[in-house]
C-alpha atoms as a PDB file:
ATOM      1  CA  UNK A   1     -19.898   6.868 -40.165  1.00  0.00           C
ATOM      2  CA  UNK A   2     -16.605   7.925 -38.166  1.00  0.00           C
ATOM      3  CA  UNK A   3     -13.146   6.702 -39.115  1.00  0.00           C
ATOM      4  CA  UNK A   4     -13.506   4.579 -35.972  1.00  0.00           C
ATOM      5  CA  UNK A   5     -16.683   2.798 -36.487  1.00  0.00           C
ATOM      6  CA  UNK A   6     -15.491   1.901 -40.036  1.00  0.00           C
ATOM      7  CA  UNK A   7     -12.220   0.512 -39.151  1.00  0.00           C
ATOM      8  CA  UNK A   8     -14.354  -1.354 -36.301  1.00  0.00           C
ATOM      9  CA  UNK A   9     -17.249  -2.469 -39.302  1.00  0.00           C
ATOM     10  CA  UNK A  10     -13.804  -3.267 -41.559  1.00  0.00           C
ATOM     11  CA  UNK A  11     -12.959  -7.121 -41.083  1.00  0.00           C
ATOM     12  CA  UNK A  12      -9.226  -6.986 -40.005  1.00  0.00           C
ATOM     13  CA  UNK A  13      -6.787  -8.396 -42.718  1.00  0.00           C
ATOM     14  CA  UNK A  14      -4.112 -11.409 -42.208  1.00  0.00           C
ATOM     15  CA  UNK A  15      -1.442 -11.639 -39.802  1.00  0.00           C
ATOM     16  CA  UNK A  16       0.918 -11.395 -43.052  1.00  0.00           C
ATOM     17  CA  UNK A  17      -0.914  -7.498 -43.879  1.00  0.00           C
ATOM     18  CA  UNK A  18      -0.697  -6.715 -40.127  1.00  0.00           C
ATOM     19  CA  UNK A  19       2.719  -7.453 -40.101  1.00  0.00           C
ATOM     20  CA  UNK A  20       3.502  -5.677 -43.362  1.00  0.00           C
ATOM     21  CA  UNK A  21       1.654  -2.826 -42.416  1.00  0.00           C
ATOM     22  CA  UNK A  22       3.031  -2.081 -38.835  1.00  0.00           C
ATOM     23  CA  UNK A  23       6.134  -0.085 -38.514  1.00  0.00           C
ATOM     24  CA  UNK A  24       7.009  -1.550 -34.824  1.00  0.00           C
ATOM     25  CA  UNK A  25       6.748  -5.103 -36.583  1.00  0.00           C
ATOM     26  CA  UNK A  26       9.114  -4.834 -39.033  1.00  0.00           C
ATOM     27  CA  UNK A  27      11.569  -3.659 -37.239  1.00  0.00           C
ATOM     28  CA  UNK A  28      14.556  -6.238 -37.071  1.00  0.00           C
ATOM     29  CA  UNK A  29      14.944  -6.650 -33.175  1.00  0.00           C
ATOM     30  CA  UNK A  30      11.282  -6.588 -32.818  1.00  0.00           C
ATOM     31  CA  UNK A  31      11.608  -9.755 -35.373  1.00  0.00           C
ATOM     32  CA  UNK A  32      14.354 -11.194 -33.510  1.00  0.00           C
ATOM     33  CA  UNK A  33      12.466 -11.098 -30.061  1.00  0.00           C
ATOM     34  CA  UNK A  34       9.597 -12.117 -31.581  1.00  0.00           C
ATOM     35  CA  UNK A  35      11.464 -15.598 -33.180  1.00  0.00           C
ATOM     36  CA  UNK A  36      13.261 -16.251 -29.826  1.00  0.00           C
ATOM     37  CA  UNK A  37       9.724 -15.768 -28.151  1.00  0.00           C
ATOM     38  CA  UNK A  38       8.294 -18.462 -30.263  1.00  0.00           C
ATOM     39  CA  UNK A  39      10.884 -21.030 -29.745  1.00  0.00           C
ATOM     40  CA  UNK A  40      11.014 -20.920 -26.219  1.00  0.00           C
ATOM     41  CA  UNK A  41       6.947 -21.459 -26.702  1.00  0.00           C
ATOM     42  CA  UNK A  42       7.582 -23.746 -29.399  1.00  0.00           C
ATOM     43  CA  UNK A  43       7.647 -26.890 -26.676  1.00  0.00           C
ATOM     44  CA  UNK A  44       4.946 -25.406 -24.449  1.00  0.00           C
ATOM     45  CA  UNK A  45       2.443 -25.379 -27.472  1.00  0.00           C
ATOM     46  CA  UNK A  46       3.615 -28.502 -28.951  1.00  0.00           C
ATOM     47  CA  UNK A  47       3.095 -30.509 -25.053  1.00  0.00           C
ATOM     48  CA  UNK A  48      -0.562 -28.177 -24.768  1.00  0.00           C
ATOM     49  CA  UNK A  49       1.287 -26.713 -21.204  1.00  0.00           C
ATOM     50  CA  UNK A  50       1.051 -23.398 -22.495  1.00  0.00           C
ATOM     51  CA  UNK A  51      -2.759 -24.146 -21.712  1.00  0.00           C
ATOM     52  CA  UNK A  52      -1.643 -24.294 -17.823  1.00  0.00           C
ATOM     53  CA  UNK A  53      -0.070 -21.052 -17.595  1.00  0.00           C
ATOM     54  CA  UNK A  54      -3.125 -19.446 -19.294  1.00  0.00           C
ATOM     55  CA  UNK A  55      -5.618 -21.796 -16.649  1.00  0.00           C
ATOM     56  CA  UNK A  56      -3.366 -20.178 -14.115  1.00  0.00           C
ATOM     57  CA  UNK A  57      -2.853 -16.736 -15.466  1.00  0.00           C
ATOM     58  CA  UNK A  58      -6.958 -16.718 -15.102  1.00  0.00           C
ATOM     59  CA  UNK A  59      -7.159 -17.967 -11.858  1.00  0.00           C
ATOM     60  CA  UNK A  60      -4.954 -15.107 -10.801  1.00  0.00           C
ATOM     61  CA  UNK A  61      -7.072 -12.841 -12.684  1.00  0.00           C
ATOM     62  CA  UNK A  62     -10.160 -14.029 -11.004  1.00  0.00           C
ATOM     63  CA  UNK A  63      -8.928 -14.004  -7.785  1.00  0.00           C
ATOM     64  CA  UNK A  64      -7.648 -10.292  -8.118  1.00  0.00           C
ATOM     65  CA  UNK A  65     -11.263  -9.480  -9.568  1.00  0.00           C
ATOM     66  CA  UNK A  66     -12.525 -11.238  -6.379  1.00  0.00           C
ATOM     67  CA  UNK A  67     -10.366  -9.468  -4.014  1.00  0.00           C
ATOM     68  CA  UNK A  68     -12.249  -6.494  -2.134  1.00  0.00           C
ATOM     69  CA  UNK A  69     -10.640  -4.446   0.631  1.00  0.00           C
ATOM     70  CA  UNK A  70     -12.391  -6.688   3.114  1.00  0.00           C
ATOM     71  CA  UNK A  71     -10.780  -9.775   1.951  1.00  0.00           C
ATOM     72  CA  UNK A  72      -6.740  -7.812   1.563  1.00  0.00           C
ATOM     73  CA  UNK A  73      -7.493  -6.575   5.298  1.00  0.00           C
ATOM     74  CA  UNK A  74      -8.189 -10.353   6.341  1.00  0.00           C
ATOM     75  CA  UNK A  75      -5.245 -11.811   4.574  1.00  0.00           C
ATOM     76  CA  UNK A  76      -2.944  -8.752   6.084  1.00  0.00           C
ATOM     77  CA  UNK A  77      -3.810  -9.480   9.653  1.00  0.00           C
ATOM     78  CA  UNK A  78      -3.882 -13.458   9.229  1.00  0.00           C
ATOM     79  CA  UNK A  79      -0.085 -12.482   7.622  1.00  0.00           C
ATOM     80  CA  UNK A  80       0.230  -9.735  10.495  1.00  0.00           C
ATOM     81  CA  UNK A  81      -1.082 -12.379  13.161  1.00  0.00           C
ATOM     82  CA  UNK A  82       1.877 -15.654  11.521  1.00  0.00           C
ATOM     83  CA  UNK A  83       5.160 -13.239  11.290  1.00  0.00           C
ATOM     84  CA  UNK A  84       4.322 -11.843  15.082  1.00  0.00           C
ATOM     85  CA  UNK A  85       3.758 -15.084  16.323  1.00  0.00           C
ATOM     86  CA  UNK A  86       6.892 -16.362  14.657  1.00  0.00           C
ATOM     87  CA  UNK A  87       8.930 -13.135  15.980  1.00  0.00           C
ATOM     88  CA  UNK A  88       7.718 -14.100  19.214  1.00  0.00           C
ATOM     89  CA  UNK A  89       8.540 -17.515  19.684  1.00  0.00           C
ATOM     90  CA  UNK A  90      11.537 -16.943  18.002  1.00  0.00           C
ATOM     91  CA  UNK A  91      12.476 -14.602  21.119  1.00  0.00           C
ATOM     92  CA  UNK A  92      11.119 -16.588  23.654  1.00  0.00           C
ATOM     93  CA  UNK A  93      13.568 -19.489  22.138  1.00  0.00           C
ATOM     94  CA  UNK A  94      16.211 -17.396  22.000  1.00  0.00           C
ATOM     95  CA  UNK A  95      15.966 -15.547  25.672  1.00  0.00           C
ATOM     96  CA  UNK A  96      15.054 -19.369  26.917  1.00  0.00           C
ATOM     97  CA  UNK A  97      18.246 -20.399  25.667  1.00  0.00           C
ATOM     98  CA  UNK A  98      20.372 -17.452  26.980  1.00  0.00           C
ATOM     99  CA  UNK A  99      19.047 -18.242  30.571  1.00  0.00           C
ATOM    100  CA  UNK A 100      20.043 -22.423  30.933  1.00  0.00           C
ATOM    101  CA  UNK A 101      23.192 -21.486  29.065  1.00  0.00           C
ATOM    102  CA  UNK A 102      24.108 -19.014  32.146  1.00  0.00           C
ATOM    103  CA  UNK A 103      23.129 -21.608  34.875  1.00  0.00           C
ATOM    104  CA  UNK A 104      26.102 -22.869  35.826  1.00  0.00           C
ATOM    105  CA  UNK A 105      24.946 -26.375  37.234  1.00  0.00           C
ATOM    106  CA  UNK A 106      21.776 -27.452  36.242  1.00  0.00           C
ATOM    107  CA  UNK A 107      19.054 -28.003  38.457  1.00  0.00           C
ATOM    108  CA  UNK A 108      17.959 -31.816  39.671  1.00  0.00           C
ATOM    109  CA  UNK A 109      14.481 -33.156  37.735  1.00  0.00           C
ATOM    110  CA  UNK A 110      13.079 -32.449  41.581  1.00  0.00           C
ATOM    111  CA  UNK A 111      14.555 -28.941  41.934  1.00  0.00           C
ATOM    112  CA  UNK A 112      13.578 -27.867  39.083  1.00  0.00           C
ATOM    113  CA  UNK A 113       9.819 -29.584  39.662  1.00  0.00           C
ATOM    114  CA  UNK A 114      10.043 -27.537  42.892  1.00  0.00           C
ATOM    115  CA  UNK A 115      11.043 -24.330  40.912  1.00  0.00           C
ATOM    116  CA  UNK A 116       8.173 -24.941  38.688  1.00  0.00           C
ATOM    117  CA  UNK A 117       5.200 -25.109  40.869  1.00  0.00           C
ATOM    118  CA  UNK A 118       6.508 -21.683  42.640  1.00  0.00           C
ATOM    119  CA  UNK A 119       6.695 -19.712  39.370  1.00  0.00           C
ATOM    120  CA  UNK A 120       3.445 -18.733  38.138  1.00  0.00           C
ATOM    121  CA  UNK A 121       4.113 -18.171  34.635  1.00  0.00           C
ATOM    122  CA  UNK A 122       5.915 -21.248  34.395  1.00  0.00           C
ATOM    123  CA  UNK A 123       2.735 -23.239  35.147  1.00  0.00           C
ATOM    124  CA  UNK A 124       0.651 -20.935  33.328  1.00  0.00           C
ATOM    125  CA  UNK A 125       2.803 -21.861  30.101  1.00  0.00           C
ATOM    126  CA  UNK A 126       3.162 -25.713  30.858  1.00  0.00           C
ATOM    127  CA  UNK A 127      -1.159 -25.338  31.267  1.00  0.00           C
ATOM    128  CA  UNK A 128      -1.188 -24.134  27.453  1.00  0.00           C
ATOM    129  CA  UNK A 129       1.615 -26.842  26.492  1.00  0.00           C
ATOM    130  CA  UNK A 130      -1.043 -29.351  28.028  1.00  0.00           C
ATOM    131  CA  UNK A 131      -3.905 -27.467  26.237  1.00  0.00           C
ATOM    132  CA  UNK A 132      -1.966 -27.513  22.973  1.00  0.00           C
ATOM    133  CA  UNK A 133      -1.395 -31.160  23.381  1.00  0.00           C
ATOM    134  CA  UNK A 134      -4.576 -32.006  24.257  1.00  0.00           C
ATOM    135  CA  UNK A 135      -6.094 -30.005  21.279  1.00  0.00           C
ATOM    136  CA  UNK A 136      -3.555 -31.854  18.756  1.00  0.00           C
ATOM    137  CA  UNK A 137      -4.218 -35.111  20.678  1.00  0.00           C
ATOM    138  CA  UNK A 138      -8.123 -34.665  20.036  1.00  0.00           C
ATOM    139  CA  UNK A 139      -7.152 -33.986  16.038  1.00  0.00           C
ATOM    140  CA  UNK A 140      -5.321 -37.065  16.082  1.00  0.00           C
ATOM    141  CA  UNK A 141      -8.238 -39.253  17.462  1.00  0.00           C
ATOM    142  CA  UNK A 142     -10.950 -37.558  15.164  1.00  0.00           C
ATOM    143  CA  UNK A 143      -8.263 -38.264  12.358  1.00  0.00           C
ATOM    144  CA  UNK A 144      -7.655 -41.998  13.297  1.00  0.00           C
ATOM    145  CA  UNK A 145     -11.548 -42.686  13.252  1.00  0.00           C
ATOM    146  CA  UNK A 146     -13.356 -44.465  10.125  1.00  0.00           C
ATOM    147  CA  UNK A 147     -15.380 -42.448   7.825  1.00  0.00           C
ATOM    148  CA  UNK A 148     -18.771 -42.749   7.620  1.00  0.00           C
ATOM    149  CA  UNK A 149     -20.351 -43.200   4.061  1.00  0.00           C
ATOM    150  CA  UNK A 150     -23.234 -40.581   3.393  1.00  0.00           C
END
């Protein structure tokens, strides 16, 4: 047999002989860090929450076991697709804001009705306002109605 295959055959001794027996461990830092360690775990163990961090320490795991280029490109453009939208209305708030803040007199409800209807893009926004409203509107009934027992 090979050195390896009988330390691997070998049962492994105590913590105490592991501890005697490595350098690194008896080393008196290593000791210190090692007793500060296990009284900031001290409450953790004592409460069983240590057994959340390891439940979550293994969801992460799974999830980055799970996670194929396919699914990192999806998340990167769904990310991509949030910050760009967010630039852009952020802009479009901004640059809104700049242009009523350099009319000196505002216009009347019925000017600025009149001003409305002649500017294309003006309607073509308020349509996907009304769309947008409509959409949430339709959420809001579906989420107001009774459910139904299977």
């Amino acid at each position: 047999m090979s050195n390896e295959m009988e330390a691997q055959a070998q049962p492994m001794g105590s913590l105490a002989d592991l501890a005697r027996q490595s350098p690194e461990l008896n080393d008196q830092a290593t000791l210190q860090g090692i007793s500060d360690i296990v009284a900031k775990l001290a409450p953790l163990l004592q409460g069983k929450r240590l057994h959340n961090v390891v439940d979550l320490l293994s969801a992460v795991s799974d999830v980055v076991d799970m996670a194929d280029d396919a699914m990192v490109q999806k998340m990167m453009k769904g990310y991509e697709e949030v910050v760009a939208g967010a630039w852009n209305l952020s802009n479009i708030t901004r640059h809104s804001a700049a242009e009523a803040g350099r009319v000196e007199t505002p216009p009347t409800l019925w000017q600025g009705i009149r001003e409305l209807n002649r500017n294309e893009d003006a309607r073509r926004g308020l349509l996907v306002a009304m769309n947008l409203l409509s959409s949430v509107g339709r959420q809001a009934r579906i989420a107001g109605e009774p459910i139904t027992e299977d």
